[in-house]
C-alpha atoms as a PDB file:
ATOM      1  CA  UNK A   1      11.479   6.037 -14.189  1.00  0.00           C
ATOM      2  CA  UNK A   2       9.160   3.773 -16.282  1.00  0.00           C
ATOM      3  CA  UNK A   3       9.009   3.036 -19.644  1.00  0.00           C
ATOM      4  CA  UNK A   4       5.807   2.467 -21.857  1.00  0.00           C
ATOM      5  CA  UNK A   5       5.545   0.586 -25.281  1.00  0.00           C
ATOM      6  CA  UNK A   6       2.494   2.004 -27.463  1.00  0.00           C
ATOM      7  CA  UNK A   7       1.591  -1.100 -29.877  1.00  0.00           C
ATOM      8  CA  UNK A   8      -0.804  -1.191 -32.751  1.00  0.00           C
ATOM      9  CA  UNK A   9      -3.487  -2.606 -30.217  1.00  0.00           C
ATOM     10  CA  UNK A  10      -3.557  -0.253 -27.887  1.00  0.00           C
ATOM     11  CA  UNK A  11      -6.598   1.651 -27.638  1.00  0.00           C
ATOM     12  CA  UNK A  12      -4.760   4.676 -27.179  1.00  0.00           C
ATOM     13  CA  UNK A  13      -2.745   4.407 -30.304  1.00  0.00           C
ATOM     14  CA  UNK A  14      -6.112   4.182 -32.461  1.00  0.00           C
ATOM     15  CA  UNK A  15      -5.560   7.882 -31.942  1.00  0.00           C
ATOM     16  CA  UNK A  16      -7.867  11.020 -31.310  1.00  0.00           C
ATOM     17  CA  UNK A  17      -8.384  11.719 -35.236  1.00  0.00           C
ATOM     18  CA  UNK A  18      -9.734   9.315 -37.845  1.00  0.00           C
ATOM     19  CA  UNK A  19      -6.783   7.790 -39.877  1.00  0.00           C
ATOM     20  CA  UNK A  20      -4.143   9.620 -37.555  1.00  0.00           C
ATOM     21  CA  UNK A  21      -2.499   7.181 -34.892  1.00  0.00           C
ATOM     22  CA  UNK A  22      -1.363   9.717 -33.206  1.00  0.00           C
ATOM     23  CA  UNK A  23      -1.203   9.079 -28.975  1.00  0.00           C
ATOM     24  CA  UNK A  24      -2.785  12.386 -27.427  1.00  0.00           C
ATOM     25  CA  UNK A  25      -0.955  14.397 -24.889  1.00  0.00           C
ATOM     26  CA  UNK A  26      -3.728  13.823 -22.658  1.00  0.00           C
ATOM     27  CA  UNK A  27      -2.712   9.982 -22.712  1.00  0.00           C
ATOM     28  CA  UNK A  28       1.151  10.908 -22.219  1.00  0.00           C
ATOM     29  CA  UNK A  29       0.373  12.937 -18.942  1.00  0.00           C
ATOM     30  CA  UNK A  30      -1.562  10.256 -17.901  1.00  0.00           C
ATOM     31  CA  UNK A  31       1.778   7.913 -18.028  1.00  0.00           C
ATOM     32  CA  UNK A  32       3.387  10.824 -15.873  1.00  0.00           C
ATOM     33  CA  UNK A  33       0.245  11.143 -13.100  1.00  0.00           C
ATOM     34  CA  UNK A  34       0.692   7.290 -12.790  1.00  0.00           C
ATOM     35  CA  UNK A  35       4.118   7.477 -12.115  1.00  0.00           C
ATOM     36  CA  UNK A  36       3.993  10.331  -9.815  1.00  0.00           C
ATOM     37  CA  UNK A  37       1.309   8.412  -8.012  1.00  0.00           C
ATOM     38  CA  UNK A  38       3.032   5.730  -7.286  1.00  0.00           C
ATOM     39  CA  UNK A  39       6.328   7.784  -6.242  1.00  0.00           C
ATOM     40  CA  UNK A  40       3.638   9.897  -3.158  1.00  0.00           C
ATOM     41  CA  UNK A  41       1.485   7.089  -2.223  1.00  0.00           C
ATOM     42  CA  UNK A  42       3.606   4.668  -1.991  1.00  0.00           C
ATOM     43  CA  UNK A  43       5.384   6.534   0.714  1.00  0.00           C
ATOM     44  CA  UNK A  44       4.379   4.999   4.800  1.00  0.00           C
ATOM     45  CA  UNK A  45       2.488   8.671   5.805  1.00  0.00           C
ATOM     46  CA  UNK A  46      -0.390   8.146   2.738  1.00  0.00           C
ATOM     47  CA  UNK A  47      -1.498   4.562   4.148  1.00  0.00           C
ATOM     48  CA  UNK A  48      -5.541   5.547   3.919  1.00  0.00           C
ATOM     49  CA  UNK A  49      -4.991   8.625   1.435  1.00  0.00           C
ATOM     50  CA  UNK A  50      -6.005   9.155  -2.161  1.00  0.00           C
ATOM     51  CA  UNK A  51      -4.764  11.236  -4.215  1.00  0.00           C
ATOM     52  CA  UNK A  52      -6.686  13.337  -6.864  1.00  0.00           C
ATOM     53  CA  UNK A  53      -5.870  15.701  -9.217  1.00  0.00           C
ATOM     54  CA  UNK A  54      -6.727  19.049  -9.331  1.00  0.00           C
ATOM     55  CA  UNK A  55      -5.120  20.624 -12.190  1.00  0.00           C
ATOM     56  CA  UNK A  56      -2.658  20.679 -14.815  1.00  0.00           C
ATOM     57  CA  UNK A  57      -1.159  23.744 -15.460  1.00  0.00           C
ATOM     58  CA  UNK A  58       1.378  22.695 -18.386  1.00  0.00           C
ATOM     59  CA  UNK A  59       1.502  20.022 -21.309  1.00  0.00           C
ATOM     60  CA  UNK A  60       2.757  19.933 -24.121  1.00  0.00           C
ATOM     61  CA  UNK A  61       3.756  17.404 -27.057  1.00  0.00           C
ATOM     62  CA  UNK A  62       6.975  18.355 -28.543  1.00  0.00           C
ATOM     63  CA  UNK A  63       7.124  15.201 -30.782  1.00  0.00           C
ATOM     64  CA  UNK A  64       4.257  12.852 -32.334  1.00  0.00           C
ATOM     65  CA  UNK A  65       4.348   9.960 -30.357  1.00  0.00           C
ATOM     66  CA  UNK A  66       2.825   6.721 -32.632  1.00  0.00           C
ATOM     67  CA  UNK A  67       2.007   3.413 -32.604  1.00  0.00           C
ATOM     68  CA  UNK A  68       5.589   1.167 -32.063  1.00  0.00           C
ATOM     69  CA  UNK A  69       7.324   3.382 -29.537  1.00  0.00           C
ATOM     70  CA  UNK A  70       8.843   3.302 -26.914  1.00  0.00           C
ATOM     71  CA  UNK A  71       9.146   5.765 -24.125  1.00  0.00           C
ATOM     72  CA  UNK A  72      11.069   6.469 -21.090  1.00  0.00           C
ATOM     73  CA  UNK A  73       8.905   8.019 -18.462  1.00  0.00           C
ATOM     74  CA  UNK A  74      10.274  10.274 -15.796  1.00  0.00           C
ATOM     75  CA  UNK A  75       8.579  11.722 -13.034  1.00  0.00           C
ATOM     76  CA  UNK A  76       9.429  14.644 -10.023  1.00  0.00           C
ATOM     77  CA  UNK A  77       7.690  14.697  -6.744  1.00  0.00           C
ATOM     78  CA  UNK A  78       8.332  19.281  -6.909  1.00  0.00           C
ATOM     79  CA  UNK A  79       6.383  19.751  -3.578  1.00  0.00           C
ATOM     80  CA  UNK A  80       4.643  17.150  -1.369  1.00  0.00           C
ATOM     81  CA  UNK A  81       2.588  19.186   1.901  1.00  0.00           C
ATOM     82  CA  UNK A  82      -0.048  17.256   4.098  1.00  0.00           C
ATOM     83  CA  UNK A  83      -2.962  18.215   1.976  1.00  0.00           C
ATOM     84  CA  UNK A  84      -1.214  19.377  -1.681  1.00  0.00           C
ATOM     85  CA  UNK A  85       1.240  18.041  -4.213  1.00  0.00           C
ATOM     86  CA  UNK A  86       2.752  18.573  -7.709  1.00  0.00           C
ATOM     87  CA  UNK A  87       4.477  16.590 -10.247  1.00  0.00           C
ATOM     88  CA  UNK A  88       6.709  17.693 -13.007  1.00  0.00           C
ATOM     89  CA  UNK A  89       7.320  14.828 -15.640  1.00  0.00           C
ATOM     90  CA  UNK A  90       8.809  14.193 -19.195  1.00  0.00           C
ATOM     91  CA  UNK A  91       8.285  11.846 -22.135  1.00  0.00           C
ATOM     92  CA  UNK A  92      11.516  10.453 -23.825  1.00  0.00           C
ATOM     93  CA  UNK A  93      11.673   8.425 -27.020  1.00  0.00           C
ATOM     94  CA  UNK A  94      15.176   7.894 -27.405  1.00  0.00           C
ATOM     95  CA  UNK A  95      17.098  10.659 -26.304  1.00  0.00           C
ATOM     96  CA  UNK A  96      14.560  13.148 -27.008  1.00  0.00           C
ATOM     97  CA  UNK A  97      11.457  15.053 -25.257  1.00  0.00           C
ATOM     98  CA  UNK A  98       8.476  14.659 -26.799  1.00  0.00           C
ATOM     99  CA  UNK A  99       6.340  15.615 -23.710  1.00  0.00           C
ATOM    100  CA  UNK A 100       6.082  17.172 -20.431  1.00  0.00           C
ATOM    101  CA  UNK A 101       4.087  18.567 -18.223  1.00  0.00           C
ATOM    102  CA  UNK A 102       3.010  19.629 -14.546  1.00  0.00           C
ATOM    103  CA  UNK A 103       0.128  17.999 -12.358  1.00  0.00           C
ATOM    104  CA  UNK A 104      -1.391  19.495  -9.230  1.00  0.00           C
ATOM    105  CA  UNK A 105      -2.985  17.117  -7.124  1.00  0.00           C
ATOM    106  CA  UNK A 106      -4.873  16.923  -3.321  1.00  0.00           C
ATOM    107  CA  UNK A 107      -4.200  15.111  -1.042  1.00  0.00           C
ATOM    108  CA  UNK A 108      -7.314  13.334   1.169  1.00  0.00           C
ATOM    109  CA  UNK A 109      -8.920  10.550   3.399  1.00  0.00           C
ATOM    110  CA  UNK A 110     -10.192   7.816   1.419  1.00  0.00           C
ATOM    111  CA  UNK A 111     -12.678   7.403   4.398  1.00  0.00           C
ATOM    112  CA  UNK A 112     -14.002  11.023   2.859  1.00  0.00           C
ATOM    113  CA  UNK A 113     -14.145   9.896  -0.327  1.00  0.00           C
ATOM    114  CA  UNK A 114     -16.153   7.214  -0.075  1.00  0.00           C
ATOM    115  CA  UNK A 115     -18.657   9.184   2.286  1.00  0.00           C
ATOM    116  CA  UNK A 116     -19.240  10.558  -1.292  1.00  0.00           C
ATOM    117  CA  UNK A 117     -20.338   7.863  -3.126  1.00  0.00           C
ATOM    118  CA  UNK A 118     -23.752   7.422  -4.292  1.00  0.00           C
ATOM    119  CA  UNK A 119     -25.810   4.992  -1.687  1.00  0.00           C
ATOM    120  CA  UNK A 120     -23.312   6.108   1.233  1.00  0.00           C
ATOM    121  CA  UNK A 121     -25.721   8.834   2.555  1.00  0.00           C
ATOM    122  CA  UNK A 122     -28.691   5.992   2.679  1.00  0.00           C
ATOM    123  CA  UNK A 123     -26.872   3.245   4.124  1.00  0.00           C
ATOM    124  CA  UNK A 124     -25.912   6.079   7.137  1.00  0.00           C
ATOM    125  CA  UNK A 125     -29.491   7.073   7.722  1.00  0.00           C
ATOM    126  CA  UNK A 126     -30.815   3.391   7.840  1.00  0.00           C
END
């Protein structure tokens, strides 16, 4: 569990929509991925893992969520394998849901992740 303040200088409560402060659900999930993240990788079996997300299959804002709250953040480690996850989490302001959703997520090397990155493929050939 976590809990998140949105203040007025946040640069996700400037909101998606001109004049409407509104925090996006995108944003919310977000709070939930970080969360999750920390409840897998933190665990002794992920030393040298990274963990990426591969899909979302639910979200939903049930409540605006605006500049000044405050929100209780709860995540769920549903399955955990060697090479897949997913998270279910939920967004409380008070004693009521405002958001949820599920995130699906791989599990991989960070050694083959950053055999990825632009400039790794030169420095190997030189």
């Amino acid at each position: 569990m976590a809990t998140k303040r949105f203040s007025a200088d946040d640069e996700a409560s400037r909101g998606f929509l001109p004049g409407c402060p509104v925090i996006s659900v995108g944003v919310l999930l977000e709070l939930v991925t970080q969360l999750g993240a920390v409840l897998v990788m933190e665990r002794p079996e992920m030393a040298g893992k990274v963990a990426m997300i591969l899909q979302i299959p639910d979200a939903q804002l049930t409540q605006p969520v605006v500049p000044g709250d405050t929100l209780r953040v709860e995540a769920e480690v549903l399955k955990l394998g060697e090479r897949l996850g997913e998270l279910r989490g939920a967004i409380y302001r008070g004693g009521e849901k405002v958001a949820e959703g599920r995130v699906r997520f791989a599990i991989v090397d960070e050694a083959q992740i950053r055999s990825q990155e632009p400039g790794a493929r030169s420095q190997k050939a030189e």
